[in-house]
C-alpha atoms as a PDB file:
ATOM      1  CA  UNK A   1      -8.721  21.172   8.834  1.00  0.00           C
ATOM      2  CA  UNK A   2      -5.358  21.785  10.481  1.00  0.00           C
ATOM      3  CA  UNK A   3      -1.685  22.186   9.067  1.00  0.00           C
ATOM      4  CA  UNK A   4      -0.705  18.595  10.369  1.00  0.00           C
ATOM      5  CA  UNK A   5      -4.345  16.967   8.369  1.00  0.00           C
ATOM      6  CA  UNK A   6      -3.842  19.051   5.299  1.00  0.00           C
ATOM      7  CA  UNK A   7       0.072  17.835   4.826  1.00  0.00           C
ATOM      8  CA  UNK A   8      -1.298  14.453   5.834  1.00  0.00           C
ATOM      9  CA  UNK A   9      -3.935  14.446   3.221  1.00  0.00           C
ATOM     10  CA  UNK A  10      -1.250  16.251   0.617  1.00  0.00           C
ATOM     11  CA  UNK A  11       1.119  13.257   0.990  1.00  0.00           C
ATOM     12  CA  UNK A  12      -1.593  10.406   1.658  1.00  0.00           C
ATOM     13  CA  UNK A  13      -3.173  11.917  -2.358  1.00  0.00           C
ATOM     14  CA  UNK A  14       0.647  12.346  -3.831  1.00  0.00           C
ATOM     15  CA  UNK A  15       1.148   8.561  -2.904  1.00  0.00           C
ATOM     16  CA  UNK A  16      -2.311   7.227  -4.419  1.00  0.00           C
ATOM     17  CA  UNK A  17      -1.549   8.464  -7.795  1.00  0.00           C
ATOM     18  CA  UNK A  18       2.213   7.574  -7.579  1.00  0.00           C
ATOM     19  CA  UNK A  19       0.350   3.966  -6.775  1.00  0.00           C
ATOM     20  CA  UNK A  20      -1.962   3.767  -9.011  1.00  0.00           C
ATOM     21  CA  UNK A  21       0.293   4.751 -11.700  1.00  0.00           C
ATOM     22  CA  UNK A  22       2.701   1.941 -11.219  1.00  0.00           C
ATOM     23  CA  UNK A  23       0.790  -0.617 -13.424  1.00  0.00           C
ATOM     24  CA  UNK A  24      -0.134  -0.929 -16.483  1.00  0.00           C
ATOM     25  CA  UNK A  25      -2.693  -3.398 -18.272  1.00  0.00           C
ATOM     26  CA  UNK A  26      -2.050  -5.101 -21.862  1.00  0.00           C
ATOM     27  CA  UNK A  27       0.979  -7.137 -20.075  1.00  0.00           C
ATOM     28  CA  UNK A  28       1.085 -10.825 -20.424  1.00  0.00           C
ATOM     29  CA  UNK A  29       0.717 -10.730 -16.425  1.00  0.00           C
ATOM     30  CA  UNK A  30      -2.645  -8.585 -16.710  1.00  0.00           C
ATOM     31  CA  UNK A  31      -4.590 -11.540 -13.905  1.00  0.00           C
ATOM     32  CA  UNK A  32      -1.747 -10.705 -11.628  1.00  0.00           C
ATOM     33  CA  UNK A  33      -1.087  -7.379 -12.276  1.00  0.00           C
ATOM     34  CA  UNK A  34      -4.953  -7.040 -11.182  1.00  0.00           C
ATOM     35  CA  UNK A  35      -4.749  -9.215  -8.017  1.00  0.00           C
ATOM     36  CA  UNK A  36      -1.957  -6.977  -6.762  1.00  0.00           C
ATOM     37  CA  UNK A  37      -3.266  -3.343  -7.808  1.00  0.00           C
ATOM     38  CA  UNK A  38      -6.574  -4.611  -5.758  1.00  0.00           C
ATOM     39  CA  UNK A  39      -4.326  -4.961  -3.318  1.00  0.00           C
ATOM     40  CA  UNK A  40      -2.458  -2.357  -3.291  1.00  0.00           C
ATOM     41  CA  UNK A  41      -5.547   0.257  -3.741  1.00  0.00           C
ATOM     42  CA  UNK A  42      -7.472  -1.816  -0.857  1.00  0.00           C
ATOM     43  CA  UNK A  43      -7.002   1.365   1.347  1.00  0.00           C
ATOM     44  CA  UNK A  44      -5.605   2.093   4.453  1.00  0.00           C
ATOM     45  CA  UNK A  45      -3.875   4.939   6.050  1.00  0.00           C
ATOM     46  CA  UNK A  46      -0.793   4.936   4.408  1.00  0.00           C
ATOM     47  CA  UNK A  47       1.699   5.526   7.557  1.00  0.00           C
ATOM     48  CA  UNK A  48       4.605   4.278   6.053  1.00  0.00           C
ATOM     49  CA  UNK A  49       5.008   6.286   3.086  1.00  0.00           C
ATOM     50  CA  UNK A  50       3.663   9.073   4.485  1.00  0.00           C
ATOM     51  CA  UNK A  51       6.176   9.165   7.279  1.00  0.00           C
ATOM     52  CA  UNK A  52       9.327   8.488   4.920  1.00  0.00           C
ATOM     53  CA  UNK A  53       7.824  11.903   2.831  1.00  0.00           C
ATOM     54  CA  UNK A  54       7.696  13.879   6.041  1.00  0.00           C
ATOM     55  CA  UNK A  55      11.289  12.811   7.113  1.00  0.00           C
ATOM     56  CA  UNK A  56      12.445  13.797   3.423  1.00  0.00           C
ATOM     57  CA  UNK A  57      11.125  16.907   4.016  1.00  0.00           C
ATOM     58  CA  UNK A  58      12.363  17.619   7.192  1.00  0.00           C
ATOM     59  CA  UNK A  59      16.010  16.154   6.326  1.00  0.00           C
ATOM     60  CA  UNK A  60      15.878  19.109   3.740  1.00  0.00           C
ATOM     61  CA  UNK A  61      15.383  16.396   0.780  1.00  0.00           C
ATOM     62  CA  UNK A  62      12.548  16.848  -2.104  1.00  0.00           C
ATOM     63  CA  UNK A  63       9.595  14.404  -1.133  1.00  0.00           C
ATOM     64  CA  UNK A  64       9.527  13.808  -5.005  1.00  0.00           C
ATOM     65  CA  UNK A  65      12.857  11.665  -4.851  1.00  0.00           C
ATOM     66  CA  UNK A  66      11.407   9.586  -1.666  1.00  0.00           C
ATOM     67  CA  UNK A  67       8.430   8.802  -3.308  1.00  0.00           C
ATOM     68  CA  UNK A  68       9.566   5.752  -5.006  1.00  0.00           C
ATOM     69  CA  UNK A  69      10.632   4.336  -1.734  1.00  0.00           C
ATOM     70  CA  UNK A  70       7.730   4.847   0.224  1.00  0.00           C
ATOM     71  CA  UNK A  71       5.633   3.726  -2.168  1.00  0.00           C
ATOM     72  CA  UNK A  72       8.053   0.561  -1.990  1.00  0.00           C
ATOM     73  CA  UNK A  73       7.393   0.384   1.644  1.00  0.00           C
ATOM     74  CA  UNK A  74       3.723  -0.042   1.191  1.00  0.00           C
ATOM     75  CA  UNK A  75       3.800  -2.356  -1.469  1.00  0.00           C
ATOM     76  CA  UNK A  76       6.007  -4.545   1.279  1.00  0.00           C
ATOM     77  CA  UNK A  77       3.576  -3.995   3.769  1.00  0.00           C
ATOM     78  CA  UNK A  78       0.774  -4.722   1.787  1.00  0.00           C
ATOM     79  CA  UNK A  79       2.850  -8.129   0.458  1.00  0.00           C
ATOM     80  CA  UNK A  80       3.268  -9.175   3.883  1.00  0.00           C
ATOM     81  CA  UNK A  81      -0.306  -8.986   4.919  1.00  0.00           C
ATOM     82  CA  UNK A  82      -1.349 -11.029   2.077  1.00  0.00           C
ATOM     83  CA  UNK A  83       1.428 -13.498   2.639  1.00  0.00           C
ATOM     84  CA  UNK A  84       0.212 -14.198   6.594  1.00  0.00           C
ATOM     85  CA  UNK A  85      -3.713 -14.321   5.321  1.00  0.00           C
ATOM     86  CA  UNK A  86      -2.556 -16.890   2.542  1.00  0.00           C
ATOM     87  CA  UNK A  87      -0.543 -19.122   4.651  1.00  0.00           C
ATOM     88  CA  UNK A  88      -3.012 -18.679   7.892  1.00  0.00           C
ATOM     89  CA  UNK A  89      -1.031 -17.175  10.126  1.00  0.00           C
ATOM     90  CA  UNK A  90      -3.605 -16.383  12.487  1.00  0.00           C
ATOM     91  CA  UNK A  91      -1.591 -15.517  15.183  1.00  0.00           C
ATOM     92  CA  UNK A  92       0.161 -12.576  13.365  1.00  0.00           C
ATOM     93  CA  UNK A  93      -2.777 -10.646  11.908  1.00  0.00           C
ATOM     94  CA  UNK A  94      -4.876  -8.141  13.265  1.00  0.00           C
ATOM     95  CA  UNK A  95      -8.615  -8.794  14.107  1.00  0.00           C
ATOM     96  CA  UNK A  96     -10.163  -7.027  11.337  1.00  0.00           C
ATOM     97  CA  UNK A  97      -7.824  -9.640   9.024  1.00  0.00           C
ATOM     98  CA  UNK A  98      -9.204 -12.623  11.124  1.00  0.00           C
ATOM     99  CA  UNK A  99     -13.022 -12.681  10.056  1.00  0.00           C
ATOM    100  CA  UNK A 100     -12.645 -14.501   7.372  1.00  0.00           C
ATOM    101  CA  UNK A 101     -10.687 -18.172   5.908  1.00  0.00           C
ATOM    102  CA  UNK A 102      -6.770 -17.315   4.502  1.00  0.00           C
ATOM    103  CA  UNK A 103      -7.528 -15.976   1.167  1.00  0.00           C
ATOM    104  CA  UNK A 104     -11.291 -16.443   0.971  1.00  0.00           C
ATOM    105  CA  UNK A 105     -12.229 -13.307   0.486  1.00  0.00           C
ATOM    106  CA  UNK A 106      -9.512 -12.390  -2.169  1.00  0.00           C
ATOM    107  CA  UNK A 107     -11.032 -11.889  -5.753  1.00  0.00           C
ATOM    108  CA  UNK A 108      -8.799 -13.838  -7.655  1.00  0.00           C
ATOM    109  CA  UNK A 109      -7.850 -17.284  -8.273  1.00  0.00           C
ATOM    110  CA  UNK A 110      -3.997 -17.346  -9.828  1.00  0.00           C
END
């Protein structure tokens, strides 16, 4: 693996747990909670966050203290995906996000 794959993979793991830490069950929102951690954990290759650690880093700044933000960034991203797929929008999403009816294949029914 080379230097550039191993930092990838060191930020792309530092950002899942920062992720998956960020909710809790036992709250009073516990159906929604679970719609957005599923989500949130669906995968993908986390560019955004991992590019706001790496320009931390190289700006001389602790990745630590950017981690909140770029985990903010994906949780945008992610919001905004699931906002075109509800409303249709099938002229904005990808192909992969076209397969299927806006929302159908979401788990949940708030």
């Amino acid at each position: 693996m080379s230097d550039y794959q191993q930092q990838y993979q060191s930020y792309f793991d530092e950002i899942e747990r920062y992720l998956q830490g960020l909710f809790m069950g036992g709250q009073p929102y516990d159906r929604l909670q679970e719609a957005m951690l599923y989500s949130l954990l669906a995968g993908g290759k986390r560019v955004r966050p991992v590019l706001t650690l790496a320009f931390c880093e190289a700006l001389g700044g602790q990745r630590q203290s950017a981690l909140p933000l770029a985990c903010a960034l994906e949780d945008l991203e992610k919001a905004a995906r699931m906002a075109l797929r509800l409303s249709g929008d099938r002229e904005t999403l990808s192909g992969d996000e076209l397969g299927s009816e806006p929302g159908g294949d979401l788990p949940w029914n708030l």
